[in-house]
N, C-alpha and C. Protein backbone atom coordinates (compact mmCIF):
# COMPACT_ATOMS: atom_id res chain seq x y z
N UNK A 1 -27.82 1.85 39.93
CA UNK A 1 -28.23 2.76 40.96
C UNK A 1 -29.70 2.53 41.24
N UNK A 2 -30.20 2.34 42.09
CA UNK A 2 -31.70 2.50 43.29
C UNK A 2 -31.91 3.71 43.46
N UNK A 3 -32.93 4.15 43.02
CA UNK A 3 -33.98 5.13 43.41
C UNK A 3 -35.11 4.60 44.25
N UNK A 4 -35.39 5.39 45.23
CA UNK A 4 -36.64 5.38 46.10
C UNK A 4 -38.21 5.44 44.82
N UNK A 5 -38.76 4.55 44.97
CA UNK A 5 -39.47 4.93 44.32
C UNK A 5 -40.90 6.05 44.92
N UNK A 6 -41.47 6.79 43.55
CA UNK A 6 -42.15 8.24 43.53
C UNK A 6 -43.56 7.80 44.73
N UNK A 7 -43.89 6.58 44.10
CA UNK A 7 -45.33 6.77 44.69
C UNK A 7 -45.72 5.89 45.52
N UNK A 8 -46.66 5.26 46.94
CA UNK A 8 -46.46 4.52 47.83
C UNK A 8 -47.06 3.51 46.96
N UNK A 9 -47.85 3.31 45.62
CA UNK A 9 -48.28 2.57 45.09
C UNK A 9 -46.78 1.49 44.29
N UNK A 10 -45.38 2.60 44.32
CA UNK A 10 -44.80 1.97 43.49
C UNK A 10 -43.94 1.50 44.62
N UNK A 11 -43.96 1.93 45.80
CA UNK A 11 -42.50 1.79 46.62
C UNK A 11 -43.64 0.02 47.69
N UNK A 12 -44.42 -0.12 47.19
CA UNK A 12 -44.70 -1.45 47.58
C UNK A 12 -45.73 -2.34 46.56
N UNK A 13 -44.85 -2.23 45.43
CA UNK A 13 -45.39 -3.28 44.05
C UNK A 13 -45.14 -4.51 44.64
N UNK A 14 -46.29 -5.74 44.70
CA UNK A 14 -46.14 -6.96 44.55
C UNK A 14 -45.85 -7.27 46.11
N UNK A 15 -46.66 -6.51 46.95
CA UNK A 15 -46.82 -6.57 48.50
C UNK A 15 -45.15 -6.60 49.03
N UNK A 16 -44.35 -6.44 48.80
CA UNK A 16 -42.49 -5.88 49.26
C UNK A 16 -42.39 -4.76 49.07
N UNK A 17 -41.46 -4.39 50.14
CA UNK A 17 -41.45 -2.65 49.89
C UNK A 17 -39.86 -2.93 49.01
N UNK A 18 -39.58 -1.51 48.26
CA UNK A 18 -38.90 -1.56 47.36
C UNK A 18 -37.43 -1.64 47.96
N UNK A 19 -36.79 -2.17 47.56
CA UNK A 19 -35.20 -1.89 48.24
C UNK A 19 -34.57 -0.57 48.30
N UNK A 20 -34.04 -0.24 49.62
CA UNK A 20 -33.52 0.94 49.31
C UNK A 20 -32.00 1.27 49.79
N UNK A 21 -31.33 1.55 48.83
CA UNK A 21 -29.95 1.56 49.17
C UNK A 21 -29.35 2.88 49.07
N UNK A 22 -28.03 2.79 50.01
CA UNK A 22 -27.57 4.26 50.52
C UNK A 22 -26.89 4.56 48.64
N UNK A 23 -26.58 5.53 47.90
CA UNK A 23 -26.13 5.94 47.55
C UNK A 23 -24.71 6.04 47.23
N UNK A 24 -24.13 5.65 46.46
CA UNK A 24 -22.71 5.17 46.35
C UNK A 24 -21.81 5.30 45.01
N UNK A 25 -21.59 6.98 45.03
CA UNK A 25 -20.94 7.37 43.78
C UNK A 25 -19.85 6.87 43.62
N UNK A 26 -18.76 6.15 44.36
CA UNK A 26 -17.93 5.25 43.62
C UNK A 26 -18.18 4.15 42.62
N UNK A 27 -19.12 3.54 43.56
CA UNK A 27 -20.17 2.10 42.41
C UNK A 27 -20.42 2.62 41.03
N UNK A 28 -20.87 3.84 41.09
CA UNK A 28 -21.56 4.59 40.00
C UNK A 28 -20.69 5.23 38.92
N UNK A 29 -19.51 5.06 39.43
CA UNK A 29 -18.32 5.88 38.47
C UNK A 29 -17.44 4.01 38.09
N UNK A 30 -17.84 3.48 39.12
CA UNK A 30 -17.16 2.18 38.87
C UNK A 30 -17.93 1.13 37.37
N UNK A 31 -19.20 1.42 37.87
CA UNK A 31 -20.49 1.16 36.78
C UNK A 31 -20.32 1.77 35.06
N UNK A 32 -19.83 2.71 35.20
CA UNK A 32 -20.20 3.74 34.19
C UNK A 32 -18.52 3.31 33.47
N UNK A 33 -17.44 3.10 34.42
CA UNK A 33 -16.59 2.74 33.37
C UNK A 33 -16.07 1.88 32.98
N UNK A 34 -16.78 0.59 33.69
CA UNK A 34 -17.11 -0.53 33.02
C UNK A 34 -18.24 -0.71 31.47
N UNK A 35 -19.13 -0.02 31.85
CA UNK A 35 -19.90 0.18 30.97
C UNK A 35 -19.15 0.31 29.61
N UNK A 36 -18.45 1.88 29.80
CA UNK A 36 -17.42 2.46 28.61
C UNK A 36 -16.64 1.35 28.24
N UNK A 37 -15.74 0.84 29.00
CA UNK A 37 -15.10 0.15 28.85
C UNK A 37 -15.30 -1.12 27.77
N UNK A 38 -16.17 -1.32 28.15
CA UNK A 38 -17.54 -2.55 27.26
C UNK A 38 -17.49 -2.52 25.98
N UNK A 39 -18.23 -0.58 25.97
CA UNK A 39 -18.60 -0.28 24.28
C UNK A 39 -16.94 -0.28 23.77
N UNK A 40 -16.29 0.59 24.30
CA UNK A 40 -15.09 0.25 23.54
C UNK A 40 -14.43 -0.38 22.86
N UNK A 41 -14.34 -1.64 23.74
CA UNK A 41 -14.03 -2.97 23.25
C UNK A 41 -15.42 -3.36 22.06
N UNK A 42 -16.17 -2.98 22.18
CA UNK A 42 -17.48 -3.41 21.10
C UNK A 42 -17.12 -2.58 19.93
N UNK A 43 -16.94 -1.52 20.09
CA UNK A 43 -16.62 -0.71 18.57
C UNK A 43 -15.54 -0.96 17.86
N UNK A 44 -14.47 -1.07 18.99
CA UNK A 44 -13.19 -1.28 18.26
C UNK A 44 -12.42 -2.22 18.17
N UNK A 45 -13.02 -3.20 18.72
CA UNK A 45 -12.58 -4.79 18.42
C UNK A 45 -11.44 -5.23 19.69
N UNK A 46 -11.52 -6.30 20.11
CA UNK A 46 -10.11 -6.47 20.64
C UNK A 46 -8.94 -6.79 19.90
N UNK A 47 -7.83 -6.15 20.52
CA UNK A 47 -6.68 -6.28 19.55
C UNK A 47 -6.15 -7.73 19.84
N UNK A 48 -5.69 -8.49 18.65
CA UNK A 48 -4.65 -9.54 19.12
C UNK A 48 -3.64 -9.63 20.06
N UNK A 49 -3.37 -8.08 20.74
CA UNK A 49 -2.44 -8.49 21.38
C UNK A 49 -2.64 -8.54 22.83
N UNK A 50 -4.17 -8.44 22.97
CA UNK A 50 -4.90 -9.07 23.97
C UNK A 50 -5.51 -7.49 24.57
N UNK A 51 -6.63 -7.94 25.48
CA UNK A 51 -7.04 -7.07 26.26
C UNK A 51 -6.81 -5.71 26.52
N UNK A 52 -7.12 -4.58 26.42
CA UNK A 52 -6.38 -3.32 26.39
C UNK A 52 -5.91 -2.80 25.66
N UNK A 53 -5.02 -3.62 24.63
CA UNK A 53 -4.18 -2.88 23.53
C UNK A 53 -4.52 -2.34 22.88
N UNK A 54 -5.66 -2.74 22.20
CA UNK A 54 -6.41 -1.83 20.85
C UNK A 54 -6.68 -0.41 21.71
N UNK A 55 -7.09 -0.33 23.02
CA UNK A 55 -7.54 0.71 23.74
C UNK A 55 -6.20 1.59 23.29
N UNK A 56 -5.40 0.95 24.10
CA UNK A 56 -3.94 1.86 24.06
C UNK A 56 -3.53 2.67 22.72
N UNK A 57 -3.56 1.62 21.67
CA UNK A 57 -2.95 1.91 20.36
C UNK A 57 -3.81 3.37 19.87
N UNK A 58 -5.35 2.91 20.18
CA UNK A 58 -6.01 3.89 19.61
C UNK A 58 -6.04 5.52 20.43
N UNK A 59 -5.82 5.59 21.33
CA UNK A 59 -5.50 6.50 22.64
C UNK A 59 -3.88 6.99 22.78
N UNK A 60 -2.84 6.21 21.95
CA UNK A 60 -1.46 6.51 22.15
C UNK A 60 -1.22 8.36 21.73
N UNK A 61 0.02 9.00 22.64
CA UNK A 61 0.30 10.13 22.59
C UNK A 61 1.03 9.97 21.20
N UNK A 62 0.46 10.25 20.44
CA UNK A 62 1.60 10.52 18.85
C UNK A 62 1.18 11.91 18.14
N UNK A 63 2.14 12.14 17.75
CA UNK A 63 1.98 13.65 16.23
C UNK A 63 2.48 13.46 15.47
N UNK A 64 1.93 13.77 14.39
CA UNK A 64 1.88 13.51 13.08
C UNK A 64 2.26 14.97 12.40
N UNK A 65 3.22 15.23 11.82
CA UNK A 65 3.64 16.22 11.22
C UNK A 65 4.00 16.15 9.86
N UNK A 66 3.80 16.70 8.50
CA UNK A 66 3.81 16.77 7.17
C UNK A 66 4.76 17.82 6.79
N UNK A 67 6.06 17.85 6.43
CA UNK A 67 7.06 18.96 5.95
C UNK A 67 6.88 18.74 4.29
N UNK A 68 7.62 19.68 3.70
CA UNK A 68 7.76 19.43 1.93
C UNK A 68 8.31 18.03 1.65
N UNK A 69 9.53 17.65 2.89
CA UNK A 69 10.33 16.55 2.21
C UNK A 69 9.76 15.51 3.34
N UNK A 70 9.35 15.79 4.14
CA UNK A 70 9.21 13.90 4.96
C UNK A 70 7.78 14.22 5.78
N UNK A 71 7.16 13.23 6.04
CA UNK A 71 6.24 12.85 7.18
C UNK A 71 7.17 12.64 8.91
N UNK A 72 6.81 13.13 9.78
CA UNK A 72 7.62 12.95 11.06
C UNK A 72 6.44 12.42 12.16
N UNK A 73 7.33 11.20 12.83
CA UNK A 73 5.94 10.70 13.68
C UNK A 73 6.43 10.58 14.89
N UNK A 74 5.72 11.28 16.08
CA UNK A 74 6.76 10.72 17.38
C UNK A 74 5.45 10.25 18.32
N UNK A 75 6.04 9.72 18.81
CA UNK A 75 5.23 8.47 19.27
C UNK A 75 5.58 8.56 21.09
N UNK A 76 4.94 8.67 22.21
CA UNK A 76 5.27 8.62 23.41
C UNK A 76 5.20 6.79 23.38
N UNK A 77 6.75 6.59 23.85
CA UNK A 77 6.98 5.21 24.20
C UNK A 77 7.83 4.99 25.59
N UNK A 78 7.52 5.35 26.67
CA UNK A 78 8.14 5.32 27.98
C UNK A 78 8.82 3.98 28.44
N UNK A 79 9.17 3.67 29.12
CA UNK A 79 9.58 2.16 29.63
C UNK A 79 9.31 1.13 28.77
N UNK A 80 10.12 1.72 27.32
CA UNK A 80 10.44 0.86 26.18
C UNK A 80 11.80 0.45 25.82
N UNK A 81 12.63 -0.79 25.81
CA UNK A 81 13.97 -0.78 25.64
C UNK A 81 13.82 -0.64 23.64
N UNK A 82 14.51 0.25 23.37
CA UNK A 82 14.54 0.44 21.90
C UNK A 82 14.90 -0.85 20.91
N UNK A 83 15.50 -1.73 21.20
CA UNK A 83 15.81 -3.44 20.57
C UNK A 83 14.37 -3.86 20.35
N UNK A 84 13.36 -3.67 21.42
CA UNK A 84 12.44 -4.60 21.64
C UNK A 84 11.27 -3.88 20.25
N UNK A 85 11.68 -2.52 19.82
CA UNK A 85 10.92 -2.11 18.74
C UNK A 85 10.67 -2.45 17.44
N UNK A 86 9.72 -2.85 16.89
CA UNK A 86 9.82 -3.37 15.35
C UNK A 86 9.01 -2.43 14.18
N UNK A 87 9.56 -1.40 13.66
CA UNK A 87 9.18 -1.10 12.62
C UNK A 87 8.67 -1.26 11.37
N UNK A 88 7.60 -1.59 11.10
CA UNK A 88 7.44 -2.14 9.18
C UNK A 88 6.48 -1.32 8.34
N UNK A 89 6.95 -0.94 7.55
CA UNK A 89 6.25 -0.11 6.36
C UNK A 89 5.49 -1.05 4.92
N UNK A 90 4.53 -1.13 4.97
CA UNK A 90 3.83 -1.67 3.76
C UNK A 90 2.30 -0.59 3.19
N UNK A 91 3.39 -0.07 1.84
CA UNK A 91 2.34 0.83 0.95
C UNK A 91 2.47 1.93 1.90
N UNK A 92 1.23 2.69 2.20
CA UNK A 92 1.30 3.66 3.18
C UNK A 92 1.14 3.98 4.42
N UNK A 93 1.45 2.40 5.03
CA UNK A 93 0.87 2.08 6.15
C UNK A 93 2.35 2.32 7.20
N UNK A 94 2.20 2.67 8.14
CA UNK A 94 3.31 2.31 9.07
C UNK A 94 2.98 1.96 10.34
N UNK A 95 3.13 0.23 11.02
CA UNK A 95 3.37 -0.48 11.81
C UNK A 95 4.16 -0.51 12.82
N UNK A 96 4.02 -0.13 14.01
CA UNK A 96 4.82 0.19 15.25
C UNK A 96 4.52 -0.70 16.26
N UNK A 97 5.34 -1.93 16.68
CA UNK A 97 4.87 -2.93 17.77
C UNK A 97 5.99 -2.57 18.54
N UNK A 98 5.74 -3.92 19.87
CA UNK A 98 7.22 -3.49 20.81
C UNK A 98 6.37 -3.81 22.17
N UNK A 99 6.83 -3.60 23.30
CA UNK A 99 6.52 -3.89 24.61
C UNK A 99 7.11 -3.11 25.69
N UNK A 100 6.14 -2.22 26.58
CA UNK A 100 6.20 -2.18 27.99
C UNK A 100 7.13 -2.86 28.38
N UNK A 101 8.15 -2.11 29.47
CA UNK A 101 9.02 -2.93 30.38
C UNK A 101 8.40 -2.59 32.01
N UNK A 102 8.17 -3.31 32.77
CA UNK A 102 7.69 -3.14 33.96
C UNK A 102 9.10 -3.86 35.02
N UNK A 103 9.18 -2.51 35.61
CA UNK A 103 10.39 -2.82 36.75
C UNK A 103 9.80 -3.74 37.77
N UNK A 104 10.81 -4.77 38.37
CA UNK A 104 10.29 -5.24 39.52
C UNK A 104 9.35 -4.46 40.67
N UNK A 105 8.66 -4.81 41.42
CA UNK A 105 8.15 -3.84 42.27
C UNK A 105 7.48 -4.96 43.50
N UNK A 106 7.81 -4.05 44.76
CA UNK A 106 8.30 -4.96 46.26
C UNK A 106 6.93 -4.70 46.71
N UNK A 107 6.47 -3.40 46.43
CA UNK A 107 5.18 -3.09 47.31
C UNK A 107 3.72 -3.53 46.85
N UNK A 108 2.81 -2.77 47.54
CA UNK A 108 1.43 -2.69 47.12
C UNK A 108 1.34 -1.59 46.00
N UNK A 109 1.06 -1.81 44.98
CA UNK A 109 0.52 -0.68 44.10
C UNK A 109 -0.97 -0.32 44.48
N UNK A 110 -0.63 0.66 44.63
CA UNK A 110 -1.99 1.64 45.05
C UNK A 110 -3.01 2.12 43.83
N UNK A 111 -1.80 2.98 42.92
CA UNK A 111 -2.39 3.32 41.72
C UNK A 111 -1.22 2.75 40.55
N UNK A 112 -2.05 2.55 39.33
CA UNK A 112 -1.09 2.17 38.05
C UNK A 112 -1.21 2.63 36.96
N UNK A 113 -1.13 3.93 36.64
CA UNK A 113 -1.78 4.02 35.40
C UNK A 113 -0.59 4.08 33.84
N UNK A 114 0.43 3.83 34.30
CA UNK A 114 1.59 2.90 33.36
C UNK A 114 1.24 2.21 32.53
N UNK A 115 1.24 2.03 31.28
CA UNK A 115 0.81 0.96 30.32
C UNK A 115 1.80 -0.38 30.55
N UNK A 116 1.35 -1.49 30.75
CA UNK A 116 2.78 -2.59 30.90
C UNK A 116 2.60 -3.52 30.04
N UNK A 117 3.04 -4.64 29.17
CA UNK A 117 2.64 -5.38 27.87
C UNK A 117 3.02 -4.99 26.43
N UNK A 118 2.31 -5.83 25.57
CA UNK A 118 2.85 -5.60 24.65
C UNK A 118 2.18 -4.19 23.64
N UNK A 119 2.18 -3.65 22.50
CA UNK A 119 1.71 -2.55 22.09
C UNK A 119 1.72 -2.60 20.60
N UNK A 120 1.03 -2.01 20.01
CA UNK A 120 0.51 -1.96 18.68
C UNK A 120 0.05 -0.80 18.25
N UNK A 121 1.02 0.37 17.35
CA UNK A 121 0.12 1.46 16.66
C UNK A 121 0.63 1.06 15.39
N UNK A 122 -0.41 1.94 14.46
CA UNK A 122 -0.47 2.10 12.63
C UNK A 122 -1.25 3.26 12.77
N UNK A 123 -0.27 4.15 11.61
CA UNK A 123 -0.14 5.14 11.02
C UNK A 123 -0.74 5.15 9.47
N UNK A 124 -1.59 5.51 9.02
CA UNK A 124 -1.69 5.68 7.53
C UNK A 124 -1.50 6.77 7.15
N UNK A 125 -0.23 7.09 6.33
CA UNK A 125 0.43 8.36 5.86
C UNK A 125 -0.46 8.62 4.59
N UNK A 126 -0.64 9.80 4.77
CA UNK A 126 -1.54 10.07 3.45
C UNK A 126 -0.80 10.49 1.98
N UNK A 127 0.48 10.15 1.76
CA UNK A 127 1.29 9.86 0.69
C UNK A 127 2.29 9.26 0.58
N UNK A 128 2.69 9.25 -0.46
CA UNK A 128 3.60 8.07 -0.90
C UNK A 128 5.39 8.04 0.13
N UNK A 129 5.77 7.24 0.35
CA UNK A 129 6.76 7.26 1.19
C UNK A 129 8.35 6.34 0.45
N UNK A 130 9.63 7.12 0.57
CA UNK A 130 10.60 6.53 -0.11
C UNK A 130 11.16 5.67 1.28
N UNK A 131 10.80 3.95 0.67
CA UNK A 131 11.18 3.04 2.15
C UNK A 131 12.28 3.43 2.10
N UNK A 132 13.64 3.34 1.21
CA UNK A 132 15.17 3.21 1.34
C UNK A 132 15.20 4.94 2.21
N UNK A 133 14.53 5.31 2.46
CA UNK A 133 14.89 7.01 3.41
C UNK A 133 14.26 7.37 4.64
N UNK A 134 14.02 6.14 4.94
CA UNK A 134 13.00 6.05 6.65
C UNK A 134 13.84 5.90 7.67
N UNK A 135 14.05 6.82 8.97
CA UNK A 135 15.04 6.69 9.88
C UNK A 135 14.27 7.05 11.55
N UNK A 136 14.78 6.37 12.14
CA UNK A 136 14.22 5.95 13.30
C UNK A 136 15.32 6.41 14.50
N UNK A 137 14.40 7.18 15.43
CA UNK A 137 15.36 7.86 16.48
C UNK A 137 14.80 7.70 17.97
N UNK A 138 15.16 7.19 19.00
CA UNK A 138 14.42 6.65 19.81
C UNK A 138 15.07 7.74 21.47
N UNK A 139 14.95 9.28 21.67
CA UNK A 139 15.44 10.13 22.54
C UNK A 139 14.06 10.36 23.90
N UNK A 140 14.85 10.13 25.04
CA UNK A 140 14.46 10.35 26.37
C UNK A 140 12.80 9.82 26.19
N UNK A 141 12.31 8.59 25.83
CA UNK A 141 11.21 7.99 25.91
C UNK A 141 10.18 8.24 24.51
N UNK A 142 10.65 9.34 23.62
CA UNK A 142 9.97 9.13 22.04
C UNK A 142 10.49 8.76 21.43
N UNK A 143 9.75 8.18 20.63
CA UNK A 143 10.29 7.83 19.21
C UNK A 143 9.96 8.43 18.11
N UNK A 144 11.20 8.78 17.45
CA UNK A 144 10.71 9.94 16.37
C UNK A 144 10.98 9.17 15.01
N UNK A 145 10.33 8.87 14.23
CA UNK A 145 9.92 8.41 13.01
C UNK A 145 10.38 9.45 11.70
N UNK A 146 11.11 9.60 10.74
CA UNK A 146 11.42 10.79 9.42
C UNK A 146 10.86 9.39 8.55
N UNK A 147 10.01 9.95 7.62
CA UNK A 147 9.46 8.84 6.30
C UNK A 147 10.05 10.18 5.58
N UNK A 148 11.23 9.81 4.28
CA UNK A 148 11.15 10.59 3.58
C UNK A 148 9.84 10.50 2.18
N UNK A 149 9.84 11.42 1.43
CA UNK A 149 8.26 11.53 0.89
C UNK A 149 9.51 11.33 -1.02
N UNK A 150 8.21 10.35 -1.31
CA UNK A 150 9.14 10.35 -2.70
C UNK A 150 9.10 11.22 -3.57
N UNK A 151 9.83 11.72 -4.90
CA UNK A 151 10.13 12.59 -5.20
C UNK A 151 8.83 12.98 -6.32
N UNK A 152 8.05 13.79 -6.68
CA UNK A 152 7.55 14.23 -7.78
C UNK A 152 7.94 13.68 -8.83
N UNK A 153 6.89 12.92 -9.46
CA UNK A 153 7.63 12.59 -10.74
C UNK A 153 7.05 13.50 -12.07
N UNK A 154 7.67 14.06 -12.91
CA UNK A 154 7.44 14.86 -13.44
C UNK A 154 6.44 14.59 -14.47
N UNK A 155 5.35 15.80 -15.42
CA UNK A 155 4.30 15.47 -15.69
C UNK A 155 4.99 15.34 -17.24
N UNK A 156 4.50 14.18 -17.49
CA UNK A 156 4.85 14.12 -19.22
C UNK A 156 3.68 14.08 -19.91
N UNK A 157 3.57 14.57 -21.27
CA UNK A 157 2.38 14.92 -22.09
C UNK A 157 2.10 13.67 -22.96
N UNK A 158 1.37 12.91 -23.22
CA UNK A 158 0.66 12.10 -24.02
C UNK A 158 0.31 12.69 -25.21
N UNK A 159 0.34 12.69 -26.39
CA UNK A 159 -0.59 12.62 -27.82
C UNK A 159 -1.21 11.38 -28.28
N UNK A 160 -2.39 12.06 -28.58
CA UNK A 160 -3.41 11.06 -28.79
C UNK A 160 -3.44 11.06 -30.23
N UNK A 161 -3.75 10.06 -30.81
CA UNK A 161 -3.54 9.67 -32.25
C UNK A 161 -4.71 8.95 -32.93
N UNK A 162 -5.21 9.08 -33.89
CA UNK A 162 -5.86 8.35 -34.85
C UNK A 162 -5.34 6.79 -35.43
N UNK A 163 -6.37 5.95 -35.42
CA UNK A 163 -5.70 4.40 -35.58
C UNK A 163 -4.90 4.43 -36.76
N UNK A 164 -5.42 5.51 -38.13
CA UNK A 164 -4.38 5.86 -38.77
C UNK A 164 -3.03 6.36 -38.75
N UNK A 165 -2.80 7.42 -37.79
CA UNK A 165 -1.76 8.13 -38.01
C UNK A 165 -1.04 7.47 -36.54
N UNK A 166 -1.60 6.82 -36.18
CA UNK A 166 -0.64 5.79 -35.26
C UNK A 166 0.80 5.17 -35.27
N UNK A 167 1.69 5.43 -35.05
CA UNK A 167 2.99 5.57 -35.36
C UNK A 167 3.23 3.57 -35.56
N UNK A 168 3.92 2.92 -36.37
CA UNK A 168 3.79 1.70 -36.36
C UNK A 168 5.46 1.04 -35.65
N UNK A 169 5.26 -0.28 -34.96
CA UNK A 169 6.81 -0.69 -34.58
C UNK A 169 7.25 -1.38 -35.89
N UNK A 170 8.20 -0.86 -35.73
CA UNK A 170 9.60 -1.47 -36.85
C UNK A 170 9.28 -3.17 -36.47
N UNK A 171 8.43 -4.25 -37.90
CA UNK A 171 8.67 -5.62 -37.78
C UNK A 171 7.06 -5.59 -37.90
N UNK A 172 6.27 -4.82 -37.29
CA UNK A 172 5.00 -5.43 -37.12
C UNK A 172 4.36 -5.38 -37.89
N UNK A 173 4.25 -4.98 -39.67
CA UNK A 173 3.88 -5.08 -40.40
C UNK A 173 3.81 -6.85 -41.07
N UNK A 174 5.40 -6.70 -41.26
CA UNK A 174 5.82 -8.42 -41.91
C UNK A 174 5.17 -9.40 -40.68
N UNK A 175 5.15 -9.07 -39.64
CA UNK A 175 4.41 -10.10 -38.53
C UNK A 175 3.15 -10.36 -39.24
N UNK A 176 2.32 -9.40 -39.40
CA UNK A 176 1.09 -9.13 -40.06
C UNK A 176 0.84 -10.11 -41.27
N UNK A 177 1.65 -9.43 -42.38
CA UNK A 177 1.60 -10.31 -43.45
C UNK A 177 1.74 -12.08 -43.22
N UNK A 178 2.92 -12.21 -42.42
CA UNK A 178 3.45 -13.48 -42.54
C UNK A 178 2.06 -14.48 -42.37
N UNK A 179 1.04 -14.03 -40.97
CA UNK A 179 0.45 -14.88 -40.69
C UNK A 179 -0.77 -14.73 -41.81
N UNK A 180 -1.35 -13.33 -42.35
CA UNK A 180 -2.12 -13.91 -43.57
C UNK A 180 -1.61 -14.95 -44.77
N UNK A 181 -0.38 -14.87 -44.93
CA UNK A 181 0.03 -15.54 -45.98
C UNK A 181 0.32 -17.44 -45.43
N UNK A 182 -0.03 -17.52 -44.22
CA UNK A 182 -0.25 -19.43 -43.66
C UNK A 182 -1.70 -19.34 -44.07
């Protein structure tokens, strides 16, 4: 953006008068989200799956819900054929790829604000998850995710012992001996 400059000393620095241009808040909203656009990609890396995606992934409509027995994740996935989805769970991580389907289209698009391509979210569940109980439901454009949560394992008590009163295995004595006596 051009400002007029304040003072006649500044609005003719270097014997030219200063440029002056009409005002143009589209440029300026066009400017500004390029700009954003910029840092974005600077903070958050581009994703491998090219241009945009990391934007998307990190911006995707999802909720995250915690019950006694499962984690539930639904995920807005619109003009997604459910085949094209790949699920993978490693540790506590959960991996959601897949791709945008974009219908043919005859005209001029005016506006687009449709995501089209491929897509990438991860989830880090903040506990432990039973893989063999993970079920996947894909209704009127979400996808709803159940991680069942593994079971409590119960607290067992330790006694601590003196190197004396250390309980010994059946054999490991004569082990003992045998090799002083080579």
């Amino acid at each position: 953006m051009s400002l007029a400059p304040f003072s006649s000393r500044q609005r003719y620095a270097g014997g030219r008068p200063a440029p002056m241009h009409r005002w143009d808040p589209r440029r300026e909203i066009d400017d500004l989200s390029a700009r954003f656009n910029q840092l974005v990609g600077t903070v958050m890396g581009e994703s491998p799956l090219g241009p945009g995606a990391g934007i998307w992934s990190a911006l995707a409509p999802v909720d995250i819900e915690e019950t006694d027995e499962a984690y539930i994740v639904d995920l807005d996935l619109p003009n997604v054929n459910p085949q094209d989805v790949d699920i993978q769970m490693r540790g506590e991580e959960l991996r959601i790829t897949g791709a945008f389907q974009q219908r043919p289209r005859s005209g001029v698009m005016r506006r687009q604000l449709r995501e089209t391509g491929e897509f990438e979210y991860q989830v880090d569940l903040p506990g432990n998850v039973d893989a063999d109980r993970v079920e996947a439901v894909y209704t009127n454009g979400v996808l709803t995710i159940t991680l069942a949560k593994l079971e409590e394992s119960a607290t067992r008590k330790i006694e601590v012992h003196t190197a004396e009163e250390r309980p010994r295995k059946a054999g490991s004595q004569a082990t003992h001996r045998s090799r002083r006596e080579s």
